[in-house]
C-alpha atoms as a PDB file:
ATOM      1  CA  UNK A   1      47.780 -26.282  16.781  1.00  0.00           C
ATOM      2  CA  UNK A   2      44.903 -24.185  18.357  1.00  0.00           C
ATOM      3  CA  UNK A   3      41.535 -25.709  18.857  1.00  0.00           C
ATOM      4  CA  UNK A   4      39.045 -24.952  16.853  1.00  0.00           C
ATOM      5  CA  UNK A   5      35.424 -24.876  18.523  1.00  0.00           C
ATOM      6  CA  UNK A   6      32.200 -26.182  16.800  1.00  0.00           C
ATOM      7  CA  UNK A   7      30.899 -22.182  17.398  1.00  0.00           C
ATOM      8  CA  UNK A   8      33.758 -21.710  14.586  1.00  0.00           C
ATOM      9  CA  UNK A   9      32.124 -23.428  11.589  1.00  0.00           C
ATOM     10  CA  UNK A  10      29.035 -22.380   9.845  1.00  0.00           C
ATOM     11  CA  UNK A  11      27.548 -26.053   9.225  1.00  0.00           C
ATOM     12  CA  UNK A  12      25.085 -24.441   7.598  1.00  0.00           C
ATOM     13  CA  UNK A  13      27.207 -24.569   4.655  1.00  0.00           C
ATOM     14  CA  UNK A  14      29.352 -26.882   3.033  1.00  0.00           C
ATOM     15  CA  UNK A  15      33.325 -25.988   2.389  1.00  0.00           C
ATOM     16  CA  UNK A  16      33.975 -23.302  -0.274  1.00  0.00           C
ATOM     17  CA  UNK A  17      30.333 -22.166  -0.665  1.00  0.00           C
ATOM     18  CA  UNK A  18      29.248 -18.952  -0.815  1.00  0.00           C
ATOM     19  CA  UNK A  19      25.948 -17.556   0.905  1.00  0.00           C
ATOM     20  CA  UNK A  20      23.522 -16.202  -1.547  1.00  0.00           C
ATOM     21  CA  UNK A  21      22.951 -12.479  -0.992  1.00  0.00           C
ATOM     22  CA  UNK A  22      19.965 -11.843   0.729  1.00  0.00           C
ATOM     23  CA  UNK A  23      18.656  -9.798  -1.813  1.00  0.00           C
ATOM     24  CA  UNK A  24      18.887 -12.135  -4.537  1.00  0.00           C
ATOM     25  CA  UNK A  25      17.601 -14.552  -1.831  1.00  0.00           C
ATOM     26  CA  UNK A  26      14.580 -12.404  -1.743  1.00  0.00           C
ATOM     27  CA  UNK A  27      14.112 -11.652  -5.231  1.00  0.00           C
ATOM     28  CA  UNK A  28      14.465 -15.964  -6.079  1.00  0.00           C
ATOM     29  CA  UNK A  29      11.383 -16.723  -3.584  1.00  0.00           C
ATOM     30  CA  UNK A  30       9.341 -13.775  -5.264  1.00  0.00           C
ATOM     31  CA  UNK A  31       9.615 -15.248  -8.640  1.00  0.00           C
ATOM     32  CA  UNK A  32       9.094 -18.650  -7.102  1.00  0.00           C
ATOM     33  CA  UNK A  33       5.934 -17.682  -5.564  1.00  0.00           C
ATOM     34  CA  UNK A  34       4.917 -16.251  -8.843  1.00  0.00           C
ATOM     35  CA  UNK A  35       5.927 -18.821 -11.014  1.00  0.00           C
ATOM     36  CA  UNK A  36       3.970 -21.384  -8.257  1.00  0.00           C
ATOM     37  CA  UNK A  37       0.840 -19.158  -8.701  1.00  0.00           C
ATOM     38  CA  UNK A  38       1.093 -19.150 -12.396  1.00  0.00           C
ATOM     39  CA  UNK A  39       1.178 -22.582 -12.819  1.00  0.00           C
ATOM     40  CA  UNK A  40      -2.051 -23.428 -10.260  1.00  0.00           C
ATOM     41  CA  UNK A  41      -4.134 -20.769 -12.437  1.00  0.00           C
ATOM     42  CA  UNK A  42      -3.059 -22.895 -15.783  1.00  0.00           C
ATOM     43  CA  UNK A  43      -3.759 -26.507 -14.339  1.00  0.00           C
ATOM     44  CA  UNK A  44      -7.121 -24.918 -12.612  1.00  0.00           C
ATOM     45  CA  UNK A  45      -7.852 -22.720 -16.196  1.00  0.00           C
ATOM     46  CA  UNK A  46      -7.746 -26.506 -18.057  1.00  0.00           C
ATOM     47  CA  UNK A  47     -10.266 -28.051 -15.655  1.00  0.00           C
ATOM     48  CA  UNK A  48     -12.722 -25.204 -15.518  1.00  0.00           C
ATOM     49  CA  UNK A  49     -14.323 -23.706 -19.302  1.00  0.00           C
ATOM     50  CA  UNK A  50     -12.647 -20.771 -20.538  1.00  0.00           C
ATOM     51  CA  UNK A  51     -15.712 -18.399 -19.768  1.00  0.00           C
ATOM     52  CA  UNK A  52     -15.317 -19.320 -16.407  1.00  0.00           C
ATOM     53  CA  UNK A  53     -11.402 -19.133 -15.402  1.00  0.00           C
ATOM     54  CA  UNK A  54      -9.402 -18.172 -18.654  1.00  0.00           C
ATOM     55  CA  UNK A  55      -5.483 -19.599 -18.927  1.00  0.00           C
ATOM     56  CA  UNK A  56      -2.399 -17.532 -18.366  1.00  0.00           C
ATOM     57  CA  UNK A  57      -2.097 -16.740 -21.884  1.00  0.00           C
ATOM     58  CA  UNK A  58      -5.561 -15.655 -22.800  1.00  0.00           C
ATOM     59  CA  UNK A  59      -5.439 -13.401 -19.957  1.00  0.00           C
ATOM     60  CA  UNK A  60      -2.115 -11.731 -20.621  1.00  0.00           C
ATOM     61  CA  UNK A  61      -3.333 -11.410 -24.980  1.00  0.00           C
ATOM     62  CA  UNK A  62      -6.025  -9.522 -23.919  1.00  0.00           C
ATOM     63  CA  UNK A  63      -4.683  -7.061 -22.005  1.00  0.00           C
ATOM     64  CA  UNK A  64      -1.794  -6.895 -24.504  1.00  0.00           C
ATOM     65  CA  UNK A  65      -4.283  -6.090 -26.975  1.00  0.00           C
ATOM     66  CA  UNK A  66      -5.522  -3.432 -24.835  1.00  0.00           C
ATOM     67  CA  UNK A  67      -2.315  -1.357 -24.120  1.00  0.00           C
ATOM     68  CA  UNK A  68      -1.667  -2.066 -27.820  1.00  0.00           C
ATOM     69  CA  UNK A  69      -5.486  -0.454 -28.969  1.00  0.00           C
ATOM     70  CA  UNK A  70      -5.133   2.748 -26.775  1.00  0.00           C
ATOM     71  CA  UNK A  71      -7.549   1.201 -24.160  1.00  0.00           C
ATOM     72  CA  UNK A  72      -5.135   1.109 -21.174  1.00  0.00           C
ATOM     73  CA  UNK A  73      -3.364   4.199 -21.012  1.00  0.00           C
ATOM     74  CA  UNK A  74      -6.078   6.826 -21.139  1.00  0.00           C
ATOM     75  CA  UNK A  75      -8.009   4.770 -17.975  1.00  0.00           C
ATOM     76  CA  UNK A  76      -5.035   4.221 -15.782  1.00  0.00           C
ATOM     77  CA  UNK A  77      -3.803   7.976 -16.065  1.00  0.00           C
ATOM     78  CA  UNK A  78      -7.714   8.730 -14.977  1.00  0.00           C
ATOM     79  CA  UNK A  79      -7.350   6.518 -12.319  1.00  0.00           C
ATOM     80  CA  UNK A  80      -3.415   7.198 -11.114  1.00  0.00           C
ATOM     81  CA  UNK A  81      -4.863  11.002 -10.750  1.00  0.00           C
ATOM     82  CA  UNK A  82      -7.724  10.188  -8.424  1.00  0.00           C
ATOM     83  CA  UNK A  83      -5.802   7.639  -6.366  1.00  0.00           C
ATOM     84  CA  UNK A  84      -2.791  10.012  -6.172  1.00  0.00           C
ATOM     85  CA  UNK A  85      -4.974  12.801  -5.385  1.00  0.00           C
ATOM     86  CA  UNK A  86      -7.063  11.208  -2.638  1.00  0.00           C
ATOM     87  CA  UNK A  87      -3.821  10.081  -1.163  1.00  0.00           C
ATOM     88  CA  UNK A  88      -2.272  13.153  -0.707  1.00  0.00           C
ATOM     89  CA  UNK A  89      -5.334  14.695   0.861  1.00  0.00           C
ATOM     90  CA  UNK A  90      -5.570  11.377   3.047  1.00  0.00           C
ATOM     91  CA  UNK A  91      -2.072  11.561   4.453  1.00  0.00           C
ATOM     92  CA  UNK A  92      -2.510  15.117   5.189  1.00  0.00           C
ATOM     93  CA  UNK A  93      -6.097  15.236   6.895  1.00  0.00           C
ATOM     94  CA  UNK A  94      -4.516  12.097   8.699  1.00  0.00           C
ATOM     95  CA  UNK A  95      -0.878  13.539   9.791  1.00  0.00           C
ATOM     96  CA  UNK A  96      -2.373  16.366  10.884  1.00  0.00           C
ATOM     97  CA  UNK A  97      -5.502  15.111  12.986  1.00  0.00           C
ATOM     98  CA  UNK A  98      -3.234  12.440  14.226  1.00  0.00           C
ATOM     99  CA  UNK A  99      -0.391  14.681  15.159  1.00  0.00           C
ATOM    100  CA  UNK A 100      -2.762  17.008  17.311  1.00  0.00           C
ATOM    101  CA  UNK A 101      -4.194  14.155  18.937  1.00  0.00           C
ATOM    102  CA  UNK A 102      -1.326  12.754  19.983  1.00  0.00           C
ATOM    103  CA  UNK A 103       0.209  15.930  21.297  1.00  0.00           C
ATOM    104  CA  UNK A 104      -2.957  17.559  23.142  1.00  0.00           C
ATOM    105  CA  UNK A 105      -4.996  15.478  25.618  1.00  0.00           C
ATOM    106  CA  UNK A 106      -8.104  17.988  24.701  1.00  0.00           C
ATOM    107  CA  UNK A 107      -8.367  17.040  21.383  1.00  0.00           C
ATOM    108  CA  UNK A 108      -7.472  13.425  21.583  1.00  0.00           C
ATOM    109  CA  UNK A 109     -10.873  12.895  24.280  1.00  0.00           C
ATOM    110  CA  UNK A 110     -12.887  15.004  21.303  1.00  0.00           C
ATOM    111  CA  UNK A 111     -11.709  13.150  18.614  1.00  0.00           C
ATOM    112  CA  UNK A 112     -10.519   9.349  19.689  1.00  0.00           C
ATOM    113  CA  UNK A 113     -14.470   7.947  19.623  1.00  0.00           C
ATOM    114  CA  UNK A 114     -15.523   9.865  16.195  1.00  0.00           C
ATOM    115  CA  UNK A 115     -12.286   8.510  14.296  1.00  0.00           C
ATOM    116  CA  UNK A 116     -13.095   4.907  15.564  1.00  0.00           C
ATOM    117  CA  UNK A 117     -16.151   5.140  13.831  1.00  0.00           C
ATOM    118  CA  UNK A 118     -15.140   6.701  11.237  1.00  0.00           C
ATOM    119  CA  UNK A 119     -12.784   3.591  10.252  1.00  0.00           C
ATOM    120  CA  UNK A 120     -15.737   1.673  11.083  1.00  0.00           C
ATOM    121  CA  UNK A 121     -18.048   2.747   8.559  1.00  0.00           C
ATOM    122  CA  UNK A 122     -17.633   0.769   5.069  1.00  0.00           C
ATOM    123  CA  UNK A 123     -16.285   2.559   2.319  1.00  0.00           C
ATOM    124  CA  UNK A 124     -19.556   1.707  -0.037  1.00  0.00           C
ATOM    125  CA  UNK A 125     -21.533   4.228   2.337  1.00  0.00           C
ATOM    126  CA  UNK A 126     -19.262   7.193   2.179  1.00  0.00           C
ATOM    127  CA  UNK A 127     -19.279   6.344  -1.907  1.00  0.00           C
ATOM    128  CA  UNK A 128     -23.066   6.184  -1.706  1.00  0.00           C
ATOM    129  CA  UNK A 129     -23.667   9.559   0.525  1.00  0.00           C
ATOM    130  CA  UNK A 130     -20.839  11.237  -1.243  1.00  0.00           C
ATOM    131  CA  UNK A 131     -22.488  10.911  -4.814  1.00  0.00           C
ATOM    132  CA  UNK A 132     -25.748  11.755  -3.426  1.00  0.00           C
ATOM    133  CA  UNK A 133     -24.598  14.776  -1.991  1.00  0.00           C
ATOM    134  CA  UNK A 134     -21.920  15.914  -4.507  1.00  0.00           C
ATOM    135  CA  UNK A 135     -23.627  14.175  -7.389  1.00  0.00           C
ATOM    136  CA  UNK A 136     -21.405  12.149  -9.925  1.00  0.00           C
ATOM    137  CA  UNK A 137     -18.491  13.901 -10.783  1.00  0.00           C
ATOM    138  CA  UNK A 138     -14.765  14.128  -9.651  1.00  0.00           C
ATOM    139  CA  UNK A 139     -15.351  15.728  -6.184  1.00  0.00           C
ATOM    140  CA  UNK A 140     -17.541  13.440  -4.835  1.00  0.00           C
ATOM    141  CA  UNK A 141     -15.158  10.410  -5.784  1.00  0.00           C
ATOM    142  CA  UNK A 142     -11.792  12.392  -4.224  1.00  0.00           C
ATOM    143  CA  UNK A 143     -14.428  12.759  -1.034  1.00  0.00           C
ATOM    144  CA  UNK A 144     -15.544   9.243  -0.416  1.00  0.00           C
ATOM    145  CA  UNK A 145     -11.634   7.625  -1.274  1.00  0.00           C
ATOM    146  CA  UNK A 146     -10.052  10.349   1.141  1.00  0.00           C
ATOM    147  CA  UNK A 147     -13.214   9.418   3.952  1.00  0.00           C
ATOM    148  CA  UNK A 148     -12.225   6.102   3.550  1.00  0.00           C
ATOM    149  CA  UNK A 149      -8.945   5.919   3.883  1.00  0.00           C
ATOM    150  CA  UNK A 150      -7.811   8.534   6.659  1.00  0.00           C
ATOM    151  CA  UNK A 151      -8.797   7.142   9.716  1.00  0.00           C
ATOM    152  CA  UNK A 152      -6.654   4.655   9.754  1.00  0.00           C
ATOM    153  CA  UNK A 153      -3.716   6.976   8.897  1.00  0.00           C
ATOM    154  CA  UNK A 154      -5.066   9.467  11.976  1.00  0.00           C
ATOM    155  CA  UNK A 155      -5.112   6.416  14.382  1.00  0.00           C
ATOM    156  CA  UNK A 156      -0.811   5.118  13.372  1.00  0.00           C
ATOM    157  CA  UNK A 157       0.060   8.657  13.655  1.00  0.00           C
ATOM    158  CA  UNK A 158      -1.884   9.318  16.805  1.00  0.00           C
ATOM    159  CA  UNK A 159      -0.187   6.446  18.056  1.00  0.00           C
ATOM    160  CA  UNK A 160       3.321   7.457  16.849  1.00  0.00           C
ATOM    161  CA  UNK A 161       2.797  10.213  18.315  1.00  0.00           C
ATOM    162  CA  UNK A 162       2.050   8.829  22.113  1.00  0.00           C
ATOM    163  CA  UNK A 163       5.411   6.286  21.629  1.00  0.00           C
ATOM    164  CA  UNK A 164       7.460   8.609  21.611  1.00  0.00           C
ATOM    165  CA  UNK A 165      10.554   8.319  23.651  1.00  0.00           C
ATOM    166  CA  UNK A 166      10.603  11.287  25.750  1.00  0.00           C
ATOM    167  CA  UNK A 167      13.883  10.476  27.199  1.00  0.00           C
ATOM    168  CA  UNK A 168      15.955  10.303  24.216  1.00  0.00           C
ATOM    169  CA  UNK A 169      14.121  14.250  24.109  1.00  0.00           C
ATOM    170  CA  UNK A 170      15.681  15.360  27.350  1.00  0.00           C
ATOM    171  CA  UNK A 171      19.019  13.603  26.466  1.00  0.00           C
ATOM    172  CA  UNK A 172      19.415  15.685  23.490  1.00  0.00           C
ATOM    173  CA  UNK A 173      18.122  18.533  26.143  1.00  0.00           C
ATOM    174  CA  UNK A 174      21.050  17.859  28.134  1.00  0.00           C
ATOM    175  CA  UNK A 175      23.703  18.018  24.752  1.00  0.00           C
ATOM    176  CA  UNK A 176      22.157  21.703  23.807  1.00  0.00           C
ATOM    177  CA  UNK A 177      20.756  20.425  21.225  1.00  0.00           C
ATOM    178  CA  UNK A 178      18.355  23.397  19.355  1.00  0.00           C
ATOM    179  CA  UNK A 179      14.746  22.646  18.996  1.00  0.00           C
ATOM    180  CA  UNK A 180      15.043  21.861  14.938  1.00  0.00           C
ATOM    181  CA  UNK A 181      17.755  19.098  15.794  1.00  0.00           C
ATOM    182  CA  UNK A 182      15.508  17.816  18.395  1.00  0.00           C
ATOM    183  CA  UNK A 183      12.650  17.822  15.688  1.00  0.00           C
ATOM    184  CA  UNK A 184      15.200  16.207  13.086  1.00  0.00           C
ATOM    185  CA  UNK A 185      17.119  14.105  15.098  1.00  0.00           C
ATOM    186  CA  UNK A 186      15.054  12.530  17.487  1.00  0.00           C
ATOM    187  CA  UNK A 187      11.540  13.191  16.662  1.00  0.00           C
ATOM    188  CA  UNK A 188      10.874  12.517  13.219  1.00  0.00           C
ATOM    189  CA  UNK A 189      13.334   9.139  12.779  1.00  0.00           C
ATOM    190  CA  UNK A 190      10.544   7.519  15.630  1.00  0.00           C
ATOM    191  CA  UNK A 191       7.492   8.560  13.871  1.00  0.00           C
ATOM    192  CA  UNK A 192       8.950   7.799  10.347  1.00  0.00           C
ATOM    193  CA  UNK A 193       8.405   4.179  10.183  1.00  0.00           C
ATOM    194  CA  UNK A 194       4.666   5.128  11.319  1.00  0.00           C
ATOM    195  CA  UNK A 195       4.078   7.081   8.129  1.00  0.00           C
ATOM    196  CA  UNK A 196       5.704   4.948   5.991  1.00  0.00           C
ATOM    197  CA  UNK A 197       3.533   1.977   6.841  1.00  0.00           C
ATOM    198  CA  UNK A 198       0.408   4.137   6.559  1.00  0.00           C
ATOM    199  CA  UNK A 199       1.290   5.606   3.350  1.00  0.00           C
ATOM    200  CA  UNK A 200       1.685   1.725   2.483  1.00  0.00           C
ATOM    201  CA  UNK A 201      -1.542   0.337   3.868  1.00  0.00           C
ATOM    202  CA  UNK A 202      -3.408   3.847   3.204  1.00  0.00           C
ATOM    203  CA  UNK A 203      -2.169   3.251  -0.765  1.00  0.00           C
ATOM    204  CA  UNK A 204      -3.963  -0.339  -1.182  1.00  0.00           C
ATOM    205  CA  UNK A 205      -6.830   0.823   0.772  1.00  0.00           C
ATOM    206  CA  UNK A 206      -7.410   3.755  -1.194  1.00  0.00           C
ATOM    207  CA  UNK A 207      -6.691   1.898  -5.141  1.00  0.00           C
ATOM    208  CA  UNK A 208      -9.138  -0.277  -4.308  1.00  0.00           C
ATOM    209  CA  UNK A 209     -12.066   2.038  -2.959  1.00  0.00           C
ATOM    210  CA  UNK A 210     -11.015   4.160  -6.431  1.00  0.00           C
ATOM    211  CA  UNK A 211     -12.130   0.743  -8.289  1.00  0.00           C
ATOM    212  CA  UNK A 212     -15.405   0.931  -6.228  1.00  0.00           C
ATOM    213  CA  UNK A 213     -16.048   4.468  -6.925  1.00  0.00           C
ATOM    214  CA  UNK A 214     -15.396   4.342 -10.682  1.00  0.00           C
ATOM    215  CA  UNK A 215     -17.512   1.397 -10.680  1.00  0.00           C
ATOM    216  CA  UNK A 216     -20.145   2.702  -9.037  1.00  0.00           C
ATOM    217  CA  UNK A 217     -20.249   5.958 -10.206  1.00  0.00           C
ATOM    218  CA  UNK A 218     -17.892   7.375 -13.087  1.00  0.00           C
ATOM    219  CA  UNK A 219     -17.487   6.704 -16.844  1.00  0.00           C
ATOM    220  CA  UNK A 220     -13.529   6.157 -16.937  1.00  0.00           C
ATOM    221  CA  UNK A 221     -11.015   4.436 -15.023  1.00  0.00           C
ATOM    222  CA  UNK A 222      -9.678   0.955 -14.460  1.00  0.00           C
ATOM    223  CA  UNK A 223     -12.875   0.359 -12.254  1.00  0.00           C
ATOM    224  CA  UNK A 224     -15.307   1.276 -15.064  1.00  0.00           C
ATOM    225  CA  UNK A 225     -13.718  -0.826 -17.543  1.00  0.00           C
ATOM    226  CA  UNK A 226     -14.099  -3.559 -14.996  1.00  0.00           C
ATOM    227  CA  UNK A 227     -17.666  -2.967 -14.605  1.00  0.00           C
ATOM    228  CA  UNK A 228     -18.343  -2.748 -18.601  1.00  0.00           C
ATOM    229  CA  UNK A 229     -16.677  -6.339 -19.152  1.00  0.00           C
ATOM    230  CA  UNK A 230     -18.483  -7.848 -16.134  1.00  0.00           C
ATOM    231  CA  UNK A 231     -21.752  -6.321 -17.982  1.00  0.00           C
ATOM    232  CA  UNK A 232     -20.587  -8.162 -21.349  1.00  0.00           C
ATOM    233  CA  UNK A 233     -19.612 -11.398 -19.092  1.00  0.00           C
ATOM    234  CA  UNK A 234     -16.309 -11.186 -20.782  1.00  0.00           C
ATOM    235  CA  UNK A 235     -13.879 -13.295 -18.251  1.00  0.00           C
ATOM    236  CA  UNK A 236     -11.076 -12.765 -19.950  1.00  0.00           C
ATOM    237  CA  UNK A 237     -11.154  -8.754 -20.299  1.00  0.00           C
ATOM    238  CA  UNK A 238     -12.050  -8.994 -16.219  1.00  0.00           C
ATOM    239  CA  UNK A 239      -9.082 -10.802 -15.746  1.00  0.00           C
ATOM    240  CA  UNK A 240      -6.941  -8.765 -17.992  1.00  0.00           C
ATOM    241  CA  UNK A 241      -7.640  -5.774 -15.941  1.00  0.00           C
ATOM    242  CA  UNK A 242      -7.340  -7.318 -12.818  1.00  0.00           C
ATOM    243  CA  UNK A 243      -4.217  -8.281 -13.658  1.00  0.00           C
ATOM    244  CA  UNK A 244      -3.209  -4.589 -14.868  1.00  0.00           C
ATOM    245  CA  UNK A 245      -4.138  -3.618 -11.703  1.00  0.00           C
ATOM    246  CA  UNK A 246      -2.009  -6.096  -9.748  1.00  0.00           C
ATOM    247  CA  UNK A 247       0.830  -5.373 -11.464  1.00  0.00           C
ATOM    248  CA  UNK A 248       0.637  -1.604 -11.054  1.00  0.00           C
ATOM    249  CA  UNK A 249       0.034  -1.848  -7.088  1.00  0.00           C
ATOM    250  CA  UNK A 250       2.940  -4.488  -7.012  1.00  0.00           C
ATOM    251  CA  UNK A 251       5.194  -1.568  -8.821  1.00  0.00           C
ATOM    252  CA  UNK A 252       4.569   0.967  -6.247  1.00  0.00           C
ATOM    253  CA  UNK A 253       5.112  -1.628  -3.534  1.00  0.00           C
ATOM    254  CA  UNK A 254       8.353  -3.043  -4.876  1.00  0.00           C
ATOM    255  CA  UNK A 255      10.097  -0.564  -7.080  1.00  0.00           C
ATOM    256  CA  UNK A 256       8.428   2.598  -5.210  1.00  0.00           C
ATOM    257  CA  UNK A 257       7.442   2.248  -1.740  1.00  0.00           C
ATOM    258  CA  UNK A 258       9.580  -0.447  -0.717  1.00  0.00           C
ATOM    259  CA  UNK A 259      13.238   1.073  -2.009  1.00  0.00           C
ATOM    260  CA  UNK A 260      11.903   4.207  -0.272  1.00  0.00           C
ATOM    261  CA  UNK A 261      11.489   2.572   3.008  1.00  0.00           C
ATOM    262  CA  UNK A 262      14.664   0.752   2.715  1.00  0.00           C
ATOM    263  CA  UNK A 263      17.071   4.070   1.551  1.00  0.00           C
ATOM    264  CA  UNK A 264      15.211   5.686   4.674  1.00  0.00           C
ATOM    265  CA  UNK A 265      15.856   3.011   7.292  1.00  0.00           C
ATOM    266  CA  UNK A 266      19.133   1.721   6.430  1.00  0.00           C
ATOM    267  CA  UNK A 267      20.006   2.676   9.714  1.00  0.00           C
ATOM    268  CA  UNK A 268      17.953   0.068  11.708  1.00  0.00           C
ATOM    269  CA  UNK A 269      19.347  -3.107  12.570  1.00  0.00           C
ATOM    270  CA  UNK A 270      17.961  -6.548  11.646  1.00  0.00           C
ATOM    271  CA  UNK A 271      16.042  -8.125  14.355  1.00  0.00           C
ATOM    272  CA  UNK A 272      17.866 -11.117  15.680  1.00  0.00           C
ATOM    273  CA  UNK A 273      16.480 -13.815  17.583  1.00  0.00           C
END
């Protein structure tokens, strides 16, 4: 009878089991992590007074109530088109500024120092100038989110840029491969994962400086409402929109952002250590 070595059997597992998939693995820890967060807001919500930390359930009635008077819709459409709008001018201003840094050494030396500080700068101040510039409307609030947010999309794509592997270039060189395959083929799959993660970070970034600006500055949107309920010390309408606007970013993440970047780098192997 052969031998069988110890490198042979998963002990990791006992006889006839089956490994959970990893996906469902995944998916079981997210709702765990929920349901562990859930349940420290409603033992904290019964030690603190409800105008101070409201439970679970008040939370989620009032912003049912909302979506069910109207409220909701009408503010997060206002809000979705600034935040989608600022993020499409973001990602371009920052593809393209990053792109030409990373491929001329001229315009990186202009530009490296003034992008720096441009990502240094808090977002409040580009809100502030912005409004008194522009005054309060819709431009000035599409011009201090996209401010905001670019730089750091300039600086990953600058970078993506410089790492790229210049001899996997000449080896498609050396198979006659045309210029567009080069682009396609070699090019764009190692700058890929660079956008991707700034479209990810650039999103979160930019929601939240909407929130600020709306606050600040604008009679509609999810940041105004915040600001009206704060003014009317109403904890539970706070909280109600807080939570619309957690579970809104945590749609694009999961159902949006994150399928995307999986169906695009299905390719890439896990990293093993």
């Amino acid at each position: 009878m052969e031998e069988v070595g110890a490198r042979d059997i998963d002990l990791t597992l006992p006889v006839g089991a089956r490994r959970i998939p990893k996906s469902l693995e995944q998916l079981l820890l997210k709702l765990g992590s929920a349901a562990i967060l859930i349940v420290v807001w409603w033992l904290l919500s019964l030690a603190l007074p409800p105008d101070i930390l409201p439970g679970p359930l008040a939370t989620t009635g009032a912003l049912i109530k909302n979506i069910v008077t109207g409220q909701v819709l009408g503010h997060f459409l206002i809000t979705m088109a600034r935040v989608l709008s600022s993020f499409v001018l973001s990602m371009l201003i920052g593809i393209i500024t990053g792109t030409l840094m990373g491929l001329f050494h001229k315009v990186e030396a202009m530009s490296d120092i003034w992008v720096m500080v441009a990502m240094t700068i808090p977002g409040l101040c580009y809100v502030i100038v912005s409004f008194m510039w522009f005054g309060l409307n819709e431009f000035s609030a599409i011009v201090a989110i996209t401010l905001t947010s670019y730089p750091s999309i300039t600086i990953n794509i600058w970078q993506s840029v410089k790492n790229i592997d210049n001899k996997l270039i000449d080896m498609s060189k050396v198979f006659n491969a045309s210029r567009s395959k080069r682009i396609m083929g070699v090019v764009i799959p190692q700058v890929l994962p660079y956008i991707v993660a700034s479209a990810r970070f650039s999103l979160g970034t930019i929601w939240k400086v909407t929130v600020l600006v709306e606050l600040l500055g604008r009679s509609s949107g999810v940041g105004y409402m915040l600001n009206y309920w704060f003014q009317m010390y109403n904890m539970a309408q706070v909280l109600a929109w807080t939570l619309l606007f957690s579970i809104i970013m945590l749609f694009l993440e999961v159902v949006v952002l994150k399928q995307i970047e999986i169906r695009l780098f299905a390719w890439r192997p896990a990293v093993k250590f």
